[in-house]
Protein backbone atom coordinates (compact mmCIF):
# COMPACT_ATOMS: atom_id res chain seq x y z
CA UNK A 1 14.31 -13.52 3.84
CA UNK A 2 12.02 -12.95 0.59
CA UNK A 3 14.14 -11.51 -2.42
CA UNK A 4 13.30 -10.40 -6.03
CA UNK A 5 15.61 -10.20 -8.57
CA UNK A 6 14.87 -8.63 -11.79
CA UNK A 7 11.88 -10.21 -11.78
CA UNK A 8 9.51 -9.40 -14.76
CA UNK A 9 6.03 -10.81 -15.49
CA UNK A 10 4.04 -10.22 -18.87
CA UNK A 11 0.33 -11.24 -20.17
CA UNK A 12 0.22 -11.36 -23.56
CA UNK A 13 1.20 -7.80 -24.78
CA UNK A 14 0.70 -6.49 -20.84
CA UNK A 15 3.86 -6.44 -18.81
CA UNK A 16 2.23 -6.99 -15.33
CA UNK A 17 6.06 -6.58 -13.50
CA UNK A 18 9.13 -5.09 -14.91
CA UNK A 19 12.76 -5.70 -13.59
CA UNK A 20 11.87 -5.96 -10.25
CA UNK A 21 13.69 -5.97 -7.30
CA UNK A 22 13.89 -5.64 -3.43
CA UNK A 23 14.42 -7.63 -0.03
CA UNK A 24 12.22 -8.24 3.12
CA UNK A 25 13.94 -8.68 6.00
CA UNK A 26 13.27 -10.32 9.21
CA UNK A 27 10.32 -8.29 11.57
CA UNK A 28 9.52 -5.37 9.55
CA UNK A 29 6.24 -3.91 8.64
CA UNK A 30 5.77 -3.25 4.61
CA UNK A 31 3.41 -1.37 2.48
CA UNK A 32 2.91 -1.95 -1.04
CA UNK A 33 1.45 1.23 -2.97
CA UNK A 34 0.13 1.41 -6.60
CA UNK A 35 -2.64 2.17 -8.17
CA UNK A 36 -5.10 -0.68 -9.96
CA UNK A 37 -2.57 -2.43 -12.30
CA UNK A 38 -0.26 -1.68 -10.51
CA UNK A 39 1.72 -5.42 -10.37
CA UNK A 40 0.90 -5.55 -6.67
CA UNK A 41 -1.47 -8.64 -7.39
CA UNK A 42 1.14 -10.03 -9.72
CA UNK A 43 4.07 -9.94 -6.92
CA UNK A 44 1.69 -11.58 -4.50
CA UNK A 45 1.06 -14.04 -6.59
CA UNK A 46 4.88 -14.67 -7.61
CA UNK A 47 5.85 -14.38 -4.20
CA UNK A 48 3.05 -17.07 -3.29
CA UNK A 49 4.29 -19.27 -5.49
CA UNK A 50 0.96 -19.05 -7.69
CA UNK A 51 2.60 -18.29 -10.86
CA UNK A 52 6.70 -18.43 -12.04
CA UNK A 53 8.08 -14.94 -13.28
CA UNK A 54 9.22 -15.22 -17.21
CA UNK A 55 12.72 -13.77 -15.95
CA UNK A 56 14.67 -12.80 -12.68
CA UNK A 57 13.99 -15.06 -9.29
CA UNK A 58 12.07 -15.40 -5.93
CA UNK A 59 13.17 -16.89 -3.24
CA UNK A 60 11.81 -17.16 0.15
CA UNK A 61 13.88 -18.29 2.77
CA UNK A 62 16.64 -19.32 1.25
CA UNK A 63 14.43 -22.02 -1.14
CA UNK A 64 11.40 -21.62 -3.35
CA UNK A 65 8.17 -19.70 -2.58
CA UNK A 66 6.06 -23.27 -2.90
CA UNK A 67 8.84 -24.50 -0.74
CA UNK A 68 8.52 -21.50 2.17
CA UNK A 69 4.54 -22.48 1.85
CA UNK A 70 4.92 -26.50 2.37
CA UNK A 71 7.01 -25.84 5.37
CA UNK A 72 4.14 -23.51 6.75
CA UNK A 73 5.96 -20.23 7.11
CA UNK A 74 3.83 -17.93 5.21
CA UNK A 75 0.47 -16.93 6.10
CA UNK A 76 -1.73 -14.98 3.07
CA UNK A 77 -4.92 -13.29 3.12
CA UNK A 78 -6.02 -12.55 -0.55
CA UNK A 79 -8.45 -10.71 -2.33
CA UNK A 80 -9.28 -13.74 -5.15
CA UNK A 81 -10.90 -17.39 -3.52
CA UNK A 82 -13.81 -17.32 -1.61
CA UNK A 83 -14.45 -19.49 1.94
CA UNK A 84 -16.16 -23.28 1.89
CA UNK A 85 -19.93 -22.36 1.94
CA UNK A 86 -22.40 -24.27 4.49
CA UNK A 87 -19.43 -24.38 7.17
CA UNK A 88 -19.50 -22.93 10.42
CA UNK A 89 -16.82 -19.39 11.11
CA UNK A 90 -14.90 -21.92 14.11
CA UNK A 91 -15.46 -24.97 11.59
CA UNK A 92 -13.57 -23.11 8.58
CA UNK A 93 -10.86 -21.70 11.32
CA UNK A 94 -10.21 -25.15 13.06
CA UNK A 95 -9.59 -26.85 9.48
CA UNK A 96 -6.82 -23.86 8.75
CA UNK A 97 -5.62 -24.53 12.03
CA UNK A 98 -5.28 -28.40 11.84
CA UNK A 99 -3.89 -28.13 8.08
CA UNK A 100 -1.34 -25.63 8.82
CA UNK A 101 2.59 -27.55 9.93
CA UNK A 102 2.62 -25.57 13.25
CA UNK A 103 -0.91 -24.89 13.77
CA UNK A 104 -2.38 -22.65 16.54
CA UNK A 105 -5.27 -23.20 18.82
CA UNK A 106 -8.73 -22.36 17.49
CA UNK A 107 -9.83 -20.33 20.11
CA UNK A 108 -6.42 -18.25 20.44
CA UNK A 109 -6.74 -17.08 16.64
CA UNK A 110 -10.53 -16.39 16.59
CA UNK A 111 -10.06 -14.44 19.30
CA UNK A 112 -6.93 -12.62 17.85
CA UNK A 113 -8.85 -12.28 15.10
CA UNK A 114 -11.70 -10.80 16.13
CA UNK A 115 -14.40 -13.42 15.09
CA UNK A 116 -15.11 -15.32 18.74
CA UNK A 117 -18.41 -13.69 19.04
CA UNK A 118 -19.53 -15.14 15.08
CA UNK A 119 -18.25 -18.56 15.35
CA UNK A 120 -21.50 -20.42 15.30
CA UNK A 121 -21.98 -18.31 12.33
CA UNK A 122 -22.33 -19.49 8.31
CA UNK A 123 -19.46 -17.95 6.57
CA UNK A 124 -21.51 -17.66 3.67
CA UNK A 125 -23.83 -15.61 6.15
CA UNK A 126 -20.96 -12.70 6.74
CA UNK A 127 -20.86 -8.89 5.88
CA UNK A 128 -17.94 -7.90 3.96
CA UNK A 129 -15.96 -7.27 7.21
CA UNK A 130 -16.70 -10.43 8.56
CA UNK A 131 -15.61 -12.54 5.58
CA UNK A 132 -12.09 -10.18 5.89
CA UNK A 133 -11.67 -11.08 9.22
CA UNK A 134 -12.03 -14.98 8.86
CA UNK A 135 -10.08 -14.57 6.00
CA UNK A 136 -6.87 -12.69 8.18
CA UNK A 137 -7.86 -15.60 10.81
CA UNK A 138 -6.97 -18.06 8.49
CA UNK A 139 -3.98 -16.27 7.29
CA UNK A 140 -2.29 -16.17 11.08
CA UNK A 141 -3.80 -19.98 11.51
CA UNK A 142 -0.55 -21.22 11.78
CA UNK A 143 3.41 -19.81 13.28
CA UNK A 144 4.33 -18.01 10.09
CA UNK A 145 7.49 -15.85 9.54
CA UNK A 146 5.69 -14.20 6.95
CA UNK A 147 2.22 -12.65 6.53
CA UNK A 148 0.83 -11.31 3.17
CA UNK A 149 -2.14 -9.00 2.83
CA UNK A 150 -3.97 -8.06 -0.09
CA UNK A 151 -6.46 -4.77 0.84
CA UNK A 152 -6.74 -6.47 4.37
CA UNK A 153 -9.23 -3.48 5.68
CA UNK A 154 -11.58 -3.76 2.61
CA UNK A 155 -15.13 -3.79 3.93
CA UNK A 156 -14.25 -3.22 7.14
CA UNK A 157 -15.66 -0.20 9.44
CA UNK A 158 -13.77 1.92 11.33
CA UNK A 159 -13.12 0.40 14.31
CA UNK A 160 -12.73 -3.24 13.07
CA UNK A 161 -9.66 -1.24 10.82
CA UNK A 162 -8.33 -0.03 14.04
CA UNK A 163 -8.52 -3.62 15.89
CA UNK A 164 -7.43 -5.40 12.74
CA UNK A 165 -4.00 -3.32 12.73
CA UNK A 166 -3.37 -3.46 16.63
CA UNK A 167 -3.18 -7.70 15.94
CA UNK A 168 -0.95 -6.98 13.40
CA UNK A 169 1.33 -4.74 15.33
CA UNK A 170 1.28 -7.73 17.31
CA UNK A 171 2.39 -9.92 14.68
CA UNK A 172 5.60 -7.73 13.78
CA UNK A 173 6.26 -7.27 17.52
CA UNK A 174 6.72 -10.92 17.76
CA UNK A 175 9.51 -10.91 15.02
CA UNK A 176 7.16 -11.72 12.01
CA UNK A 177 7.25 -10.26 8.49
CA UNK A 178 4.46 -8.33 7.15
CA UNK A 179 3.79 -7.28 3.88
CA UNK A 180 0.54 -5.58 2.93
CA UNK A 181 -0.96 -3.46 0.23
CA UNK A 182 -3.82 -1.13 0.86
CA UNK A 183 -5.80 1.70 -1.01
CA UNK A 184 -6.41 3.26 2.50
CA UNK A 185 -2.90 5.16 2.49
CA UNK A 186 -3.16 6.52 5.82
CA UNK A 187 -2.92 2.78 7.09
CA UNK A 188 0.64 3.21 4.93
CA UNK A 189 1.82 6.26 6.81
CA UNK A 190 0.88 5.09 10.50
CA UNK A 191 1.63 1.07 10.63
CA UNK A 192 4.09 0.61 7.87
CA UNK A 193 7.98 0.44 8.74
CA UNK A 194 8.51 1.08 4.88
CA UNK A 195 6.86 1.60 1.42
CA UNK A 196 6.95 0.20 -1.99
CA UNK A 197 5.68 2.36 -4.46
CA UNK A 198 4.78 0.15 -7.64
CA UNK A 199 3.46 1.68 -10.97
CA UNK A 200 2.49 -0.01 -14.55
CA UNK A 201 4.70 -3.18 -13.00
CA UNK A 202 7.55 -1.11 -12.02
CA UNK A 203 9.33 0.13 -8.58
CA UNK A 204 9.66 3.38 -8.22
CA UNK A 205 10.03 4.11 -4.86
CA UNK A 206 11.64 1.92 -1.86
CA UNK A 207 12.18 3.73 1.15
CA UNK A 208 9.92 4.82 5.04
CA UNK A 209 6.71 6.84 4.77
CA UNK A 210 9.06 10.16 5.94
CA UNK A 211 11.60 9.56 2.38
CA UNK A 212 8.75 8.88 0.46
CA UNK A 213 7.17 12.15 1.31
CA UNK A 214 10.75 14.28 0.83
CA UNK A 215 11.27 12.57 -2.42
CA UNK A 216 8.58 13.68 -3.91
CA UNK A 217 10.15 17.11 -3.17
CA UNK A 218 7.14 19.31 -2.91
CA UNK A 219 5.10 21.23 -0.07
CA UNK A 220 1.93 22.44 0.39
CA UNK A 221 0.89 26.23 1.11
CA UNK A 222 -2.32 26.79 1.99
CA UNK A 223 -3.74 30.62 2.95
CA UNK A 224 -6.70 32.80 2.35
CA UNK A 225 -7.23 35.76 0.54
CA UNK A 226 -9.08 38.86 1.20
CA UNK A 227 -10.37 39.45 -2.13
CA UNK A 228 -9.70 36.34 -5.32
CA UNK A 229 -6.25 37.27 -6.81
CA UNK A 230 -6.11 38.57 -10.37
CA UNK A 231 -6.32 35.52 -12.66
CA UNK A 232 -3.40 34.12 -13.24
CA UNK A 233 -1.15 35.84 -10.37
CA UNK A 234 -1.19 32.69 -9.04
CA UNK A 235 -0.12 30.34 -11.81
CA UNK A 236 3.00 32.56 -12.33
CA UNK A 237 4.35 32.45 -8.96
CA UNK A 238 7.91 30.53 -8.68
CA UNK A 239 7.94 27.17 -7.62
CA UNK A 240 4.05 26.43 -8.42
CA UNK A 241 3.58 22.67 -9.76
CA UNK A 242 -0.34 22.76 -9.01
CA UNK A 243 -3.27 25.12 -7.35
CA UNK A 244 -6.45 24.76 -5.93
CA UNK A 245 -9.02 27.44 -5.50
CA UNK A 246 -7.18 29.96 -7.29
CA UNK A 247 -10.53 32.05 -8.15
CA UNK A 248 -11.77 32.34 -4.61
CA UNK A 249 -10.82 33.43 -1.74
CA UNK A 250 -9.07 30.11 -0.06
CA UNK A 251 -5.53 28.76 -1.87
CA UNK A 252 -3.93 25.51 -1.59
CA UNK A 253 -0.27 25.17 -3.41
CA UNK A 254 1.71 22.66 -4.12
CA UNK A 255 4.90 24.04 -4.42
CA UNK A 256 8.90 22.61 -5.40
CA UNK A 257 10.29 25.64 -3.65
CA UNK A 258 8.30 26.91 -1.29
CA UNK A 259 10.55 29.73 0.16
CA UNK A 260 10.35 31.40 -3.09
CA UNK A 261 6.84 30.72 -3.59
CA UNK A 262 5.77 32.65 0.06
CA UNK A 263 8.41 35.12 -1.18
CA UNK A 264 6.59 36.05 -4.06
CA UNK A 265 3.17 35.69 -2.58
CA UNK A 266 3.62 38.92 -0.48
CA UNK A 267 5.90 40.83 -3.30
CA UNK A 268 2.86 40.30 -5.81
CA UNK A 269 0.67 42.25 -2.62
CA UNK A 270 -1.84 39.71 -2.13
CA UNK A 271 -1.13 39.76 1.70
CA UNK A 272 -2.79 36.24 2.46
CA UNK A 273 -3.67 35.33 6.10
CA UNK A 274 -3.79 32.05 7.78
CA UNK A 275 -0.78 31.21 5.70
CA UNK A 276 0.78 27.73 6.45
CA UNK A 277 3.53 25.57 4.55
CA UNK A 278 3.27 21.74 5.04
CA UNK A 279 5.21 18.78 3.81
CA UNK A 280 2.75 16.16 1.37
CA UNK A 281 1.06 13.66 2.90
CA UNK A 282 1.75 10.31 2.20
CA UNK A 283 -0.99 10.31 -1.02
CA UNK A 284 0.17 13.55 -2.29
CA UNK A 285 3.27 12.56 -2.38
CA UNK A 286 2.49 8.88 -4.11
CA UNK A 287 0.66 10.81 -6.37
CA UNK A 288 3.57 13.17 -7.09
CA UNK A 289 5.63 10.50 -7.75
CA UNK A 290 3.28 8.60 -9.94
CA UNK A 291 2.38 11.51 -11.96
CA UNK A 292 6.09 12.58 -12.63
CA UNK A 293 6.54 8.51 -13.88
CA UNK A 294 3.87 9.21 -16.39
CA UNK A 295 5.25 12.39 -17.27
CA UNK A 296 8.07 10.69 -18.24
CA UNK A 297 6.91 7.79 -20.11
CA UNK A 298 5.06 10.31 -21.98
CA UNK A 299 8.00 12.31 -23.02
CA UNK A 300 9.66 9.59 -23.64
CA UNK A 301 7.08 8.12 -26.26
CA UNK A 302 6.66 11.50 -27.66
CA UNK A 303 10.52 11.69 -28.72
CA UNK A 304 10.27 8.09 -29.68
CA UNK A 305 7.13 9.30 -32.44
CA UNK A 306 10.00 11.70 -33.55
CA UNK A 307 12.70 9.36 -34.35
């Protein structure tokens, strides 16, 4: 349905996207992790149509992203362009509506939307979670097969969050494509069918919120401790990658073997209580992953210095 192949993107000296590459298919539900600079705005915008990668392909559909957007099958709610000022909320909804190739009624997607109640409204009048919410009207203004997101759930409060993703649930359950990327990871773990995990333009991981959290291979022990443990029993237990609260009297662990970590907890006496051992949530693990990347590319430069 939408494919990337080796696709790579540069500004100047900055290489927004590097070699990337991965498939949507038909009805699933996709989260696109990275931190700022990520690429994530960069493969929106390729996969938009908005700009042309410098090497590799996308293709939408079968044909060309500008094609796919002619044809009205993608719907796209981004962070950059702001809404026709002096207009009413149902006047800039009916025009997205009458624009779009297969266009649906004004009153359906306001509703859907969550905007029915503001439609006599200015949308230059809106709180932040307004504006978001016109803008995702506008977005599922027409029968799309695909719908992009960029930070959907920015500015929103809690329970417009929670609304916001039950219409989108909606949208997959009715066989569409959604592909969305958020800072609020726990929207990852709970709606998303899979994650991309992008970093300084590259893909590092492709896979559901469960095999991104094994692959980062760690787990987290958490326990508390009668009296602080000597400094630096802690550090030199087996399997230790980070610690938290080491000097007082709660620990938190994050451990690449944690068998031999709680093994060596009560050998070294300290005799914790409350102990539990937990896989990594979805931003520990991204942040695993992340930081082993750097890690790498550091190591890598370092021997490069050398040369």
């Amino acid at each position: 349905m939408a494919v990337f192949d080796g696709v790579s993107k540069s500004f100047g000296k900055v290489r927004a996207v590097q070699d990337l590459g991965f498939e949507l298919t038909a009805g699933e539900t996709v989260a696109l992790l990275g931190p700022n600079g990520a690429g994530k705005s960069t493969s929106f915008d390729l996969l938009l149509g908005l700009r042309d990668p410098d090497r590799g392909s996308v293709s939408l559909f079968g044909g060309t992203p500008r094609q796919a957007i002619t044809d009205g099958r993608v719907g796209a709610m981004l962070q950059s362009g702001g809404l026709m000022p002096e207009v009413t909320v149902r006047e800039m909804v009916a025009l997205g509506c009458d624009l779009h190739p297969r266009g649906h009624r004004v009153d359906e997607i306001m509703k859907r939307a969550g905007i029915d109640d503001i439609g006599d409204r200015k949308v230059d009048r809106l709180s932040g979670g307004q504006t978001q919410r016109v803008r995702f009207a506008l977005a599922i203004a027409g029968d799309n097969d695909l719908v992009v997101l960029d930070e959907p759930t920015t500015g929103m409060d809690v329970t417009s969050r929670q609304s916001f993703w039950t219409s989108m649930k909606e949208q997959a359950e009715a066989g569409r494509t959604v592909l969305f990327a958020t800072h609020y990871l726990e929207e990852a773990d709970s709606v998303a069918d899979r994650v991309l995990v992008l970093h300084k333009g590259r893909l590092l991981a492709d896979g559901t919120a469960a095999e991104i959290k094994a692959r980062a291979g760690l787990r987290r022990i958490s326990f508390d401790l009668a009296e602080p443990a000597a400094p630096g029993a802690l550090e030199q237990l087996p399997g230790v990658v980070s610690l938290d609260g080491g000097a007082g009297h709660t620990v938190r662990i994050r451990s690449n073997d944690a068998d031999a970590t709680v093994a060596a907890i009560y050998r070294a006496g300290l005799y914790p209580r409350g102990l539990e051992v937990t896989g990594l949530g979805l931003e520990q693990a991204f942040l695993a992953i992340t930081d082993e990347a750097d890690e790498a590319d550091a190591r890598s430069s370092t021997n490069e210095g050398e040369r």
